[in-house]
Protein backbone atom coordinates (compact mmCIF):
# COMPACT_ATOMS: atom_id res chain seq x y z
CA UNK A 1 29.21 17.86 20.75
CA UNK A 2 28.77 21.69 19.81
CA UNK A 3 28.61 22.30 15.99
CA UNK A 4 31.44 24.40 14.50
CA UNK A 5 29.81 25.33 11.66
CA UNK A 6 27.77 28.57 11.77
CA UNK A 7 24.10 28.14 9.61
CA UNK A 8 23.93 30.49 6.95
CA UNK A 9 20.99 31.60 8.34
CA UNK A 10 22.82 33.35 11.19
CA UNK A 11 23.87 36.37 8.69
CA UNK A 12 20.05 37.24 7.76
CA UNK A 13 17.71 39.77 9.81
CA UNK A 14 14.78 38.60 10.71
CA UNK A 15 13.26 41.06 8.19
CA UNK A 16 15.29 39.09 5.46
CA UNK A 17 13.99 35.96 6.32
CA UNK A 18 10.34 37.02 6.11
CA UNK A 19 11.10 38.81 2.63
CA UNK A 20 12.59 34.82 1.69
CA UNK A 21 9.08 33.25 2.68
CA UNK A 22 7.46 35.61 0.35
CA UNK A 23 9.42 35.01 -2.73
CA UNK A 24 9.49 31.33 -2.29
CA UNK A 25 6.23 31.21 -1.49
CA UNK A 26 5.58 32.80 -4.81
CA UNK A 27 7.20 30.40 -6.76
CA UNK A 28 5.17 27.61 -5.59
CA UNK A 29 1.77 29.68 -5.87
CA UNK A 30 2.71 31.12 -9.24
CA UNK A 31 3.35 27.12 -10.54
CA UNK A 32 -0.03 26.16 -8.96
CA UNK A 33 -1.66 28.82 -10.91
CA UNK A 34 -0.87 27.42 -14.03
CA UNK A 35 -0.98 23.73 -13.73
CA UNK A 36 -3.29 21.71 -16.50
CA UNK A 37 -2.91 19.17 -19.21
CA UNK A 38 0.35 19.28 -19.86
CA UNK A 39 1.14 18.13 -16.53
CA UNK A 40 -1.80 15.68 -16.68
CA UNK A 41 -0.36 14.07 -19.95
CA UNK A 42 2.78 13.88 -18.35
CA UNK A 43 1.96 11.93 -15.14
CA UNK A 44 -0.75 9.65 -17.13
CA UNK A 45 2.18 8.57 -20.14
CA UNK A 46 4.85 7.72 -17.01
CA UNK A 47 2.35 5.14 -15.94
CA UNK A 48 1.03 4.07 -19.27
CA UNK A 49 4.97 3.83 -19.68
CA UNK A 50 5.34 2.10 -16.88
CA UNK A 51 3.01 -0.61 -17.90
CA UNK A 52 4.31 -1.62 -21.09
CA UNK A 53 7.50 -2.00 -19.71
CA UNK A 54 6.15 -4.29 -17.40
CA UNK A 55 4.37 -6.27 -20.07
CA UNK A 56 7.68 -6.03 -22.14
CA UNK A 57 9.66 -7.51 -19.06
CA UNK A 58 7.40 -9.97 -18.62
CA UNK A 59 7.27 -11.86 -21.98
CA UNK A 60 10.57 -11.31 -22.66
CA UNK A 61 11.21 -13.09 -19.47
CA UNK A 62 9.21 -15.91 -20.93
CA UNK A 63 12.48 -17.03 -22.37
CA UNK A 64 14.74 -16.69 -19.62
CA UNK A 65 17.24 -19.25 -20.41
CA UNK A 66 18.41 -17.75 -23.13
CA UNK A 67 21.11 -14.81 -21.73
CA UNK A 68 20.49 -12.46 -24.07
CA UNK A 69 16.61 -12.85 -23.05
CA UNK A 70 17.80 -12.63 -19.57
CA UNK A 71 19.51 -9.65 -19.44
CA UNK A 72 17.23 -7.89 -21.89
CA UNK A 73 14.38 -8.80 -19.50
CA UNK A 74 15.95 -7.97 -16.12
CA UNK A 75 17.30 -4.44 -17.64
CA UNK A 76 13.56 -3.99 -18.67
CA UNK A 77 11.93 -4.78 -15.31
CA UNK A 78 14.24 -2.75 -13.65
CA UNK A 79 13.93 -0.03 -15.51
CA UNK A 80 9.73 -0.35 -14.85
CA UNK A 81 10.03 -0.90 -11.10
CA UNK A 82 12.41 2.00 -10.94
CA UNK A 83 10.18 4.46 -12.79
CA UNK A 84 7.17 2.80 -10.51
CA UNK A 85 8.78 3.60 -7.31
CA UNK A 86 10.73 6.97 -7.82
CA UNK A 87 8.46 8.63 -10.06
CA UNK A 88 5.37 7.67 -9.79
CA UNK A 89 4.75 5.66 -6.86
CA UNK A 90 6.80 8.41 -4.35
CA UNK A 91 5.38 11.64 -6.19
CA UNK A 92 1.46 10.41 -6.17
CA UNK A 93 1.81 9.85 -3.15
CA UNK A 94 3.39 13.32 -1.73
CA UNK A 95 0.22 14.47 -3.31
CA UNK A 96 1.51 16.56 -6.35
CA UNK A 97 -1.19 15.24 -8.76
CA UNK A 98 -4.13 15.90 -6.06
CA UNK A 99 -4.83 19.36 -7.69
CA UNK A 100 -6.34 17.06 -10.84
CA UNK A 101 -9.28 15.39 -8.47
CA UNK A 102 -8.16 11.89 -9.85
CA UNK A 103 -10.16 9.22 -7.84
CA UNK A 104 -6.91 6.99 -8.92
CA UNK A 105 -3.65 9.08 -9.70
CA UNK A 106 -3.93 10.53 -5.93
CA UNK A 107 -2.27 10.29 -2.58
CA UNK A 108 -5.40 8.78 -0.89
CA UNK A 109 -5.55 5.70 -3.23
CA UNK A 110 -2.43 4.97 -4.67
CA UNK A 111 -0.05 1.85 -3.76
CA UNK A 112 2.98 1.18 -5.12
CA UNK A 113 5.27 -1.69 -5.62
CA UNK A 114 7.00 -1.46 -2.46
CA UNK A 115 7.47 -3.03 0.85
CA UNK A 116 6.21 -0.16 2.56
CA UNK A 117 2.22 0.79 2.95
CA UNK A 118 1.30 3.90 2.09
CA UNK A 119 -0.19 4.86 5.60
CA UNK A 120 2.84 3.79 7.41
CA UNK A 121 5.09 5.09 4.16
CA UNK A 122 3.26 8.56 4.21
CA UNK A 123 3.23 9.44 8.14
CA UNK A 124 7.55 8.33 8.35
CA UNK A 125 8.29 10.59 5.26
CA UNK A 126 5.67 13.04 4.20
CA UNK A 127 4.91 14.60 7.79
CA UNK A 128 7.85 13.35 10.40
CA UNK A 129 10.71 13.40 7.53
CA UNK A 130 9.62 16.55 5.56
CA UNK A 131 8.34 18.60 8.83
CA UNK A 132 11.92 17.87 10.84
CA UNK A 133 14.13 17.87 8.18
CA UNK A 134 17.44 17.28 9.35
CA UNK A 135 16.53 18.49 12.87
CA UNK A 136 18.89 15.88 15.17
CA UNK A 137 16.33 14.00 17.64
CA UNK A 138 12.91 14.86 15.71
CA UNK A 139 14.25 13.30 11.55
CA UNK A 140 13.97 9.94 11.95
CA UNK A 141 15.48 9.53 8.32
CA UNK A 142 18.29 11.12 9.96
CA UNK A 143 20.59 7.77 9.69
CA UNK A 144 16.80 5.67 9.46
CA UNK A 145 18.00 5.08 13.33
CA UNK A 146 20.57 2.42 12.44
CA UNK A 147 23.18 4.98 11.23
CA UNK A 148 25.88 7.38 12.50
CA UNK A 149 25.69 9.70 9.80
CA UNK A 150 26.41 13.01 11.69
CA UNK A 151 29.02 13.88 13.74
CA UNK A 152 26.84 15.18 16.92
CA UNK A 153 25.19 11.78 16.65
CA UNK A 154 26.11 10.08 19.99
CA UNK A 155 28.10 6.38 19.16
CA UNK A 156 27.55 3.14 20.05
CA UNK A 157 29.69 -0.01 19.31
CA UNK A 158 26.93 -1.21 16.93
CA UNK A 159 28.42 1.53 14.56
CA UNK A 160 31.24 -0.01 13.74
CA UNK A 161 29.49 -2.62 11.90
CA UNK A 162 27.91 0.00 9.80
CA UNK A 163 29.39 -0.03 6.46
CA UNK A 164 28.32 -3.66 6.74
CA UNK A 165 24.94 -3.29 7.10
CA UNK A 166 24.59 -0.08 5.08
CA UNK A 167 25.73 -2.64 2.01
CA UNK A 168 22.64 -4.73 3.03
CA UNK A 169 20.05 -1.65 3.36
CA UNK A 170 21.20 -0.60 -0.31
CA UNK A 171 20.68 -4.75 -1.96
CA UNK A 172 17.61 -4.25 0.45
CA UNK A 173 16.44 -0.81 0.47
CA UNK A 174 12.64 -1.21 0.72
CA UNK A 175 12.64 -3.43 3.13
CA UNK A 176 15.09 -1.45 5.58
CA UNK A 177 12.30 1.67 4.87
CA UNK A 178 9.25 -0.40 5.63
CA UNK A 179 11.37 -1.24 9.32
CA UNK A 180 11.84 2.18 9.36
CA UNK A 181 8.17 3.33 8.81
CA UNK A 182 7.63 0.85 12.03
CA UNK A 183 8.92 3.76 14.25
CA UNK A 184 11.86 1.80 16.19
CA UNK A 185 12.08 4.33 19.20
CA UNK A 186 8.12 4.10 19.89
CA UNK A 187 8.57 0.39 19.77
CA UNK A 188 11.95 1.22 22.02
CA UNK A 189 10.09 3.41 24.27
CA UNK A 190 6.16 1.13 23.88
CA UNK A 191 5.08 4.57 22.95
CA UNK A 192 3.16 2.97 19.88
CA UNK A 193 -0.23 1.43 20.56
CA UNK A 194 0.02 -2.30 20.22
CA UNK A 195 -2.87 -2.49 18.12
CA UNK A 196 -1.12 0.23 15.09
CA UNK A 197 1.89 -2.11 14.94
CA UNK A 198 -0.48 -4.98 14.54
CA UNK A 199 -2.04 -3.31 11.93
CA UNK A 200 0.98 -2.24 10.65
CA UNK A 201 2.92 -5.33 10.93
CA UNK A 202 0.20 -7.50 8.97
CA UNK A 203 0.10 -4.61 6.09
CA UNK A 204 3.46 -5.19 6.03
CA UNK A 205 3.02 -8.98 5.36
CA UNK A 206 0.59 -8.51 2.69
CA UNK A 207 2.79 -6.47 0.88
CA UNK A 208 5.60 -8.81 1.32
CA UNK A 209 3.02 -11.67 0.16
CA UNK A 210 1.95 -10.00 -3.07
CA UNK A 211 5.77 -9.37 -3.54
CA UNK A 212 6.86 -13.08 -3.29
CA UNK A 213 3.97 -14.65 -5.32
CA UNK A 214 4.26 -12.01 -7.78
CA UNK A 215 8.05 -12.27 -8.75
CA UNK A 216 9.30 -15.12 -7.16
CA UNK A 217 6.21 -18.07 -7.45
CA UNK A 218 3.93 -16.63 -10.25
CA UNK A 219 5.83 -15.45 -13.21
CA UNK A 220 8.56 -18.29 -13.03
CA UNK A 221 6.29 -20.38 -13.10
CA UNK A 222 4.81 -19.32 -16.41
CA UNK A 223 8.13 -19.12 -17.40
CA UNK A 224 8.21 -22.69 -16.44
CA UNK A 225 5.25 -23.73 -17.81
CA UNK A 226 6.12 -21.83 -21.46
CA UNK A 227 9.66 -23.71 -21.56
CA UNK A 228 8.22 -26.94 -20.73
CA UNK A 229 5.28 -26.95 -22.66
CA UNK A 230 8.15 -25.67 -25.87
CA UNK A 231 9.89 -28.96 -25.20
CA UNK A 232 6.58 -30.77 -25.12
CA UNK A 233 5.62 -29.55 -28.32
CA UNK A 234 8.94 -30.29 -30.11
CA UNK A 235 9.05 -33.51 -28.82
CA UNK A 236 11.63 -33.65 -26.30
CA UNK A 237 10.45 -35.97 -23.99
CA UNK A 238 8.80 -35.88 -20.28
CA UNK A 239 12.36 -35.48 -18.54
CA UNK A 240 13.83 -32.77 -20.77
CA UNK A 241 10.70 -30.84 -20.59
CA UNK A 242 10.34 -31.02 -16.88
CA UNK A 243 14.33 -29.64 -16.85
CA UNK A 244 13.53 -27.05 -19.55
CA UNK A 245 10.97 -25.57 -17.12
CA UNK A 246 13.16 -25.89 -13.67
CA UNK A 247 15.69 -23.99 -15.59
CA UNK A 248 13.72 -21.56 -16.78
CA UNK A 249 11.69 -21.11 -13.56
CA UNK A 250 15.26 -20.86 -11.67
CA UNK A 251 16.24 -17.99 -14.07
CA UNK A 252 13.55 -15.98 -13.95
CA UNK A 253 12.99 -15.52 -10.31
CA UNK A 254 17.33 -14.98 -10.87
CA UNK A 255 15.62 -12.27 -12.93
CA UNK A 256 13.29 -10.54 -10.67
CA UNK A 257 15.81 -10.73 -7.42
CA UNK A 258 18.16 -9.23 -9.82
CA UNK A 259 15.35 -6.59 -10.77
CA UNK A 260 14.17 -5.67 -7.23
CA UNK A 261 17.77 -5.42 -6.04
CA UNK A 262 18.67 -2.96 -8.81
CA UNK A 263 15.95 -1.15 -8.25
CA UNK A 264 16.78 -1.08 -4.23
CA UNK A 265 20.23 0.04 -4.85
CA UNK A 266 19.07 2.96 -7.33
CA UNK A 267 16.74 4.15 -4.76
CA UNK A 268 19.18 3.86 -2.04
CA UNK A 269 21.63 5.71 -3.90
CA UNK A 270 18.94 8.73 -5.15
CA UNK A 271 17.98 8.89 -1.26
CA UNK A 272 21.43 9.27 0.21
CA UNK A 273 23.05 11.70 -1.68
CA UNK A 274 20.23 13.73 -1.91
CA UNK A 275 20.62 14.09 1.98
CA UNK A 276 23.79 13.42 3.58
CA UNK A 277 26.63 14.51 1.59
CA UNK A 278 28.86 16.53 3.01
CA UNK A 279 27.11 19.80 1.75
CA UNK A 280 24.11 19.27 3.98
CA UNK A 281 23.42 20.30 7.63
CA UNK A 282 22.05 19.10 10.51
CA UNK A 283 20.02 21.48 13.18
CA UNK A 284 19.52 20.92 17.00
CA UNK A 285 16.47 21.24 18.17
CA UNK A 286 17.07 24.67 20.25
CA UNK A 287 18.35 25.81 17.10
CA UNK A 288 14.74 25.86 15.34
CA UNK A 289 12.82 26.58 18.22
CA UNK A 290 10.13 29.74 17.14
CA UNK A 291 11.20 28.78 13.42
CA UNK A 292 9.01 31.45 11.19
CA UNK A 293 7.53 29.90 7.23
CA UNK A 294 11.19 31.84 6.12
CA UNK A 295 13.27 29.89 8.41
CA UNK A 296 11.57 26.32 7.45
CA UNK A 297 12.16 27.13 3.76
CA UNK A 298 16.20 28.14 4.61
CA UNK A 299 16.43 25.00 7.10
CA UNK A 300 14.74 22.42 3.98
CA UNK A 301 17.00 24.27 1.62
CA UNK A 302 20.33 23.63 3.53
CA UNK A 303 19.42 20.09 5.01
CA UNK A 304 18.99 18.78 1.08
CA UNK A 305 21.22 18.28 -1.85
CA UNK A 306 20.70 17.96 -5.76
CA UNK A 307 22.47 15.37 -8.08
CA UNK A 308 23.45 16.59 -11.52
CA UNK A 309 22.41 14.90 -14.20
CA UNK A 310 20.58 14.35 -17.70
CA UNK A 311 16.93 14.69 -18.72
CA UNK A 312 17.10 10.58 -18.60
CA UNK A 313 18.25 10.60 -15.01
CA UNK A 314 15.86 12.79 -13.38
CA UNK A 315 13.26 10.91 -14.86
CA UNK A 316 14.39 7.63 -13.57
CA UNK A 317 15.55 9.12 -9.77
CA UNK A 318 11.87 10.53 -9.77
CA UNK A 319 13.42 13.85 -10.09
CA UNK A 320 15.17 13.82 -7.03
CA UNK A 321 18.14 14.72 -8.29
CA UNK A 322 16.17 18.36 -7.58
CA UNK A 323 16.30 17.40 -3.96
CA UNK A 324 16.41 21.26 -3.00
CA UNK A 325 13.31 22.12 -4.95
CA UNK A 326 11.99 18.86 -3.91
CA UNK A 327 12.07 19.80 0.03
CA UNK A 328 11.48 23.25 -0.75
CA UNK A 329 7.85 22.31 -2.46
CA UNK A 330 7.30 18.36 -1.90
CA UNK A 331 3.58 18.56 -3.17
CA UNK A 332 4.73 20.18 -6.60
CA UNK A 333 5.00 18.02 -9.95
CA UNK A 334 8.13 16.93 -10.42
CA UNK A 335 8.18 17.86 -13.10
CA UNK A 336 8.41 21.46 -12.57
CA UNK A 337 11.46 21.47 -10.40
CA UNK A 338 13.60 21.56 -13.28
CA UNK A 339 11.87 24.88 -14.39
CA UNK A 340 12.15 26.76 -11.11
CA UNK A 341 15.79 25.40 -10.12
CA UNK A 342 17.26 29.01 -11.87
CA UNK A 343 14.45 30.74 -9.55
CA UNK A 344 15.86 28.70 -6.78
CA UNK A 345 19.58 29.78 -7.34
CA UNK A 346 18.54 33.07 -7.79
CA UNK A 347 17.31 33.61 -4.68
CA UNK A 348 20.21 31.70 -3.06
CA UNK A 349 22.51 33.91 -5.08
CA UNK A 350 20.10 37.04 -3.30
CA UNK A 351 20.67 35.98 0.08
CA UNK A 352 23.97 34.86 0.15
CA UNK A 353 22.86 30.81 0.54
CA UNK A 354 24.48 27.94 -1.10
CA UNK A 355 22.85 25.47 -3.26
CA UNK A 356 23.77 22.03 -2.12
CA UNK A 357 24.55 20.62 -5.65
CA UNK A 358 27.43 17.88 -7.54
CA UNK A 359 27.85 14.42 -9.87
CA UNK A 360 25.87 11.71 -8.85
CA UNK A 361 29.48 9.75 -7.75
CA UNK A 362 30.94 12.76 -6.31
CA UNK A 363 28.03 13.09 -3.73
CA UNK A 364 27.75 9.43 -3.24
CA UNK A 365 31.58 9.20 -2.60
CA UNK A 366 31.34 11.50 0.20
CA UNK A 367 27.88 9.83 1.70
CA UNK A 368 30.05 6.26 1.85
CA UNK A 369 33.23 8.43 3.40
CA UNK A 370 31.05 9.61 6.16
CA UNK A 371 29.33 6.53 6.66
CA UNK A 372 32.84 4.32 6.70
CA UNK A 373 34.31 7.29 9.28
CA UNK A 374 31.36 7.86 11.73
CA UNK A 375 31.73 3.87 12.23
CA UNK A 376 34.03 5.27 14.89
CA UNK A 377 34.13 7.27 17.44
CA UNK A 378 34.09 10.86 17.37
CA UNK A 379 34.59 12.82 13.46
CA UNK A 380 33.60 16.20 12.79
CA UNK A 381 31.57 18.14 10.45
CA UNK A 382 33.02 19.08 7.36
CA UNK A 383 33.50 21.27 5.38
CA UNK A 384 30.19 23.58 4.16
CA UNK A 385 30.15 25.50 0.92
CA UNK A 386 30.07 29.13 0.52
CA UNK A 387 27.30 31.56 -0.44
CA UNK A 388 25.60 30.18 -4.68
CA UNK A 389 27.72 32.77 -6.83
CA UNK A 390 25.80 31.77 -10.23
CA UNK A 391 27.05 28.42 -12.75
């Protein structure tokens, strides 16, 4: 189909574009210039954080049975596997603590908790997603190639059972982007070498491996063996101590599904409206062709959008609710996005650009609207906002 809504880029000269590139590009040089140990600190307390959360989880979850334990435990390990993945695990790994020459707190060496490696992880989303942002044909995160999630996306029949499956990638978000990372059209197409997905496929199973032992065979069994060896002490008997550990072995692994679920559906939700509300557009490929560095910054700042929120939640969505800033400068601390989001506007406000921003709900609401409607044929884009006029 042909798009009906003009880019705002179509109003600038191409002397106005260049002037863009040069005041953007400041912005990221002039934060460079002045990054030290306060951003150190910052990145080394998220993971000390991180840890003792973990540890907190852990022996709280030694008492399982009890629901107050429970729930106390699970909220705690989600919270720490959240943090790990959003921001720590993602931003290490984009590279924006490189500039401290960390032989661990680097993209080179980092893992994270996650189904996906970081070579496959790092290739999908740091060079194919953040090169061809939103370009139809080239973003592979466009839809992660199981989604209609744009209008000029051809349909299949398959689509219909989208909002099905889209409930299942959000319960099972990792797993849907370590699939993803796979490359589905080069296996389509046997464009990949058979000896990448191979090595691929069995990073894949390692990670899974270290995934199950670690929350669903290691620590319910020390839950286990805590509860039963409690009876044992008090007396209980051989049969009610062997129950006292089954139940506590069933709830905690009830624990960490609970925890790696909530922590997929956070993710999921962070991801998708920080990409496909309704705000955002998509670009054909003609329509980039002899992009300049001003009309890549324009094209990552109108194919993102930002999710409103509190200190507390920018922390915990890795500070992706600064999507914009995010795709504008994806090897900055996150940190700083926060500080240059006025700069940001300001330029918008300049060059008569919007600034993709709303509520958490209010983008997600239109993300599940488009998802539920592009199950079917045809749809059209909607509606864009206008030009950033200030707050």
């Amino acid at each position: 189909m042909t798009s009906t809504i003009q880019s705002p880029m179509a109003h600038l000269t191409a002397e106005q574009i260049d002037e863009l590139a040069t005041e953007f590009a400041a912005i990221h040089d002039e934060v460079f210039a002045e990054l030290g140990d306060r951003d150190r600190r910052y990145i080394v307390s998220m993971i000390e954080m991180h840890r003792r959360l973990v540890v907190l989880s852990r022996v709280v979850l030694l008492f399982s049975r009890a629901k107050p334990a429970w729930a106390a435990g699970t909220a705690t390990l989600s919270l720490a596997k959240v943090l790990e993945n959003m921001e720590i695990g993602h931003n290490v790994m984009h590279g924006q603590w490189d500039w401290m020459n960390d032989p661990q707190i680097n993209s080179s060496t980092w893992d994270w908790d996650s189904a996906s490696t970081p070579e496959a992880w790092k290739h999908s989303h740091n060079y194919v997603h953040h090169t061809y942002t939103n370009i139809r044909g080239k973003d592979k995160d466009l839809g992660y190639e199981i989604m209609r999630i744009d209008p000029h996306q051809k349909w299949y029949p398959i689509y219909l059972l989208q909002p099905v499956y889209n409930l299942l990638l959000a319960a099972f978000f990792e797993w849907g982007v370590a699939f993803h990372d796979l490359d589905m059209e080069a296996l389509r197409t046997r464009s990949k070498p058979m000896k990448q997905l191979k090595r691929e496929l069995k990073g894949m199973a390692v990670k899974a491996r270290s995934q199950i032992v670690k929350d669903y065979v290691a620590f319910p069994l020390l839950s286990a063996a805590v509860a039963a060896g409690g009876a044992a002490v008090r007396g209980r008997g051989r049969v009610a101590a062997a129950d006292a550990g089954r139940r506590a072995f069933r709830a905690t692994l009830a624990a960490d599904f609970s925890a790696n679920v909530l922590r997929n559906v956070w993710a999921y939700m962070i991801i998708f409206c920080g990409h496909f509300p309704d705000q955002t557009y998509t670009f054909s490929e003609e329509e980039v062709e002899d992009e300049t560095r001003g009309g890549f910054y324009v094209r990552q700042l109108l194919g993102a959008a930002n999710i409103e929120g509190s200190p507390l939640f920018h922390v915990i969505s890795g500070n992706l609710g600064y999507q914009v800033e995010h795709h504008l400068y994806p090897d900055m601390p996150s940190t700083r996005y926060g500080e240059i989001a006025p700069r940001v506007r300001a330029l918008c406000e300049k060059y008569d650009l919007p600034y993709n921003t709303g509520p958490l709900f209010k983008q997600l609401g239109t993300v599940q609207r488009t998802i539920l409607r592009l199950a079917f044929p045809g749809g059209s884009p909607r509606p864009k906002p206008g030009p950033y006029r200030g707050d």
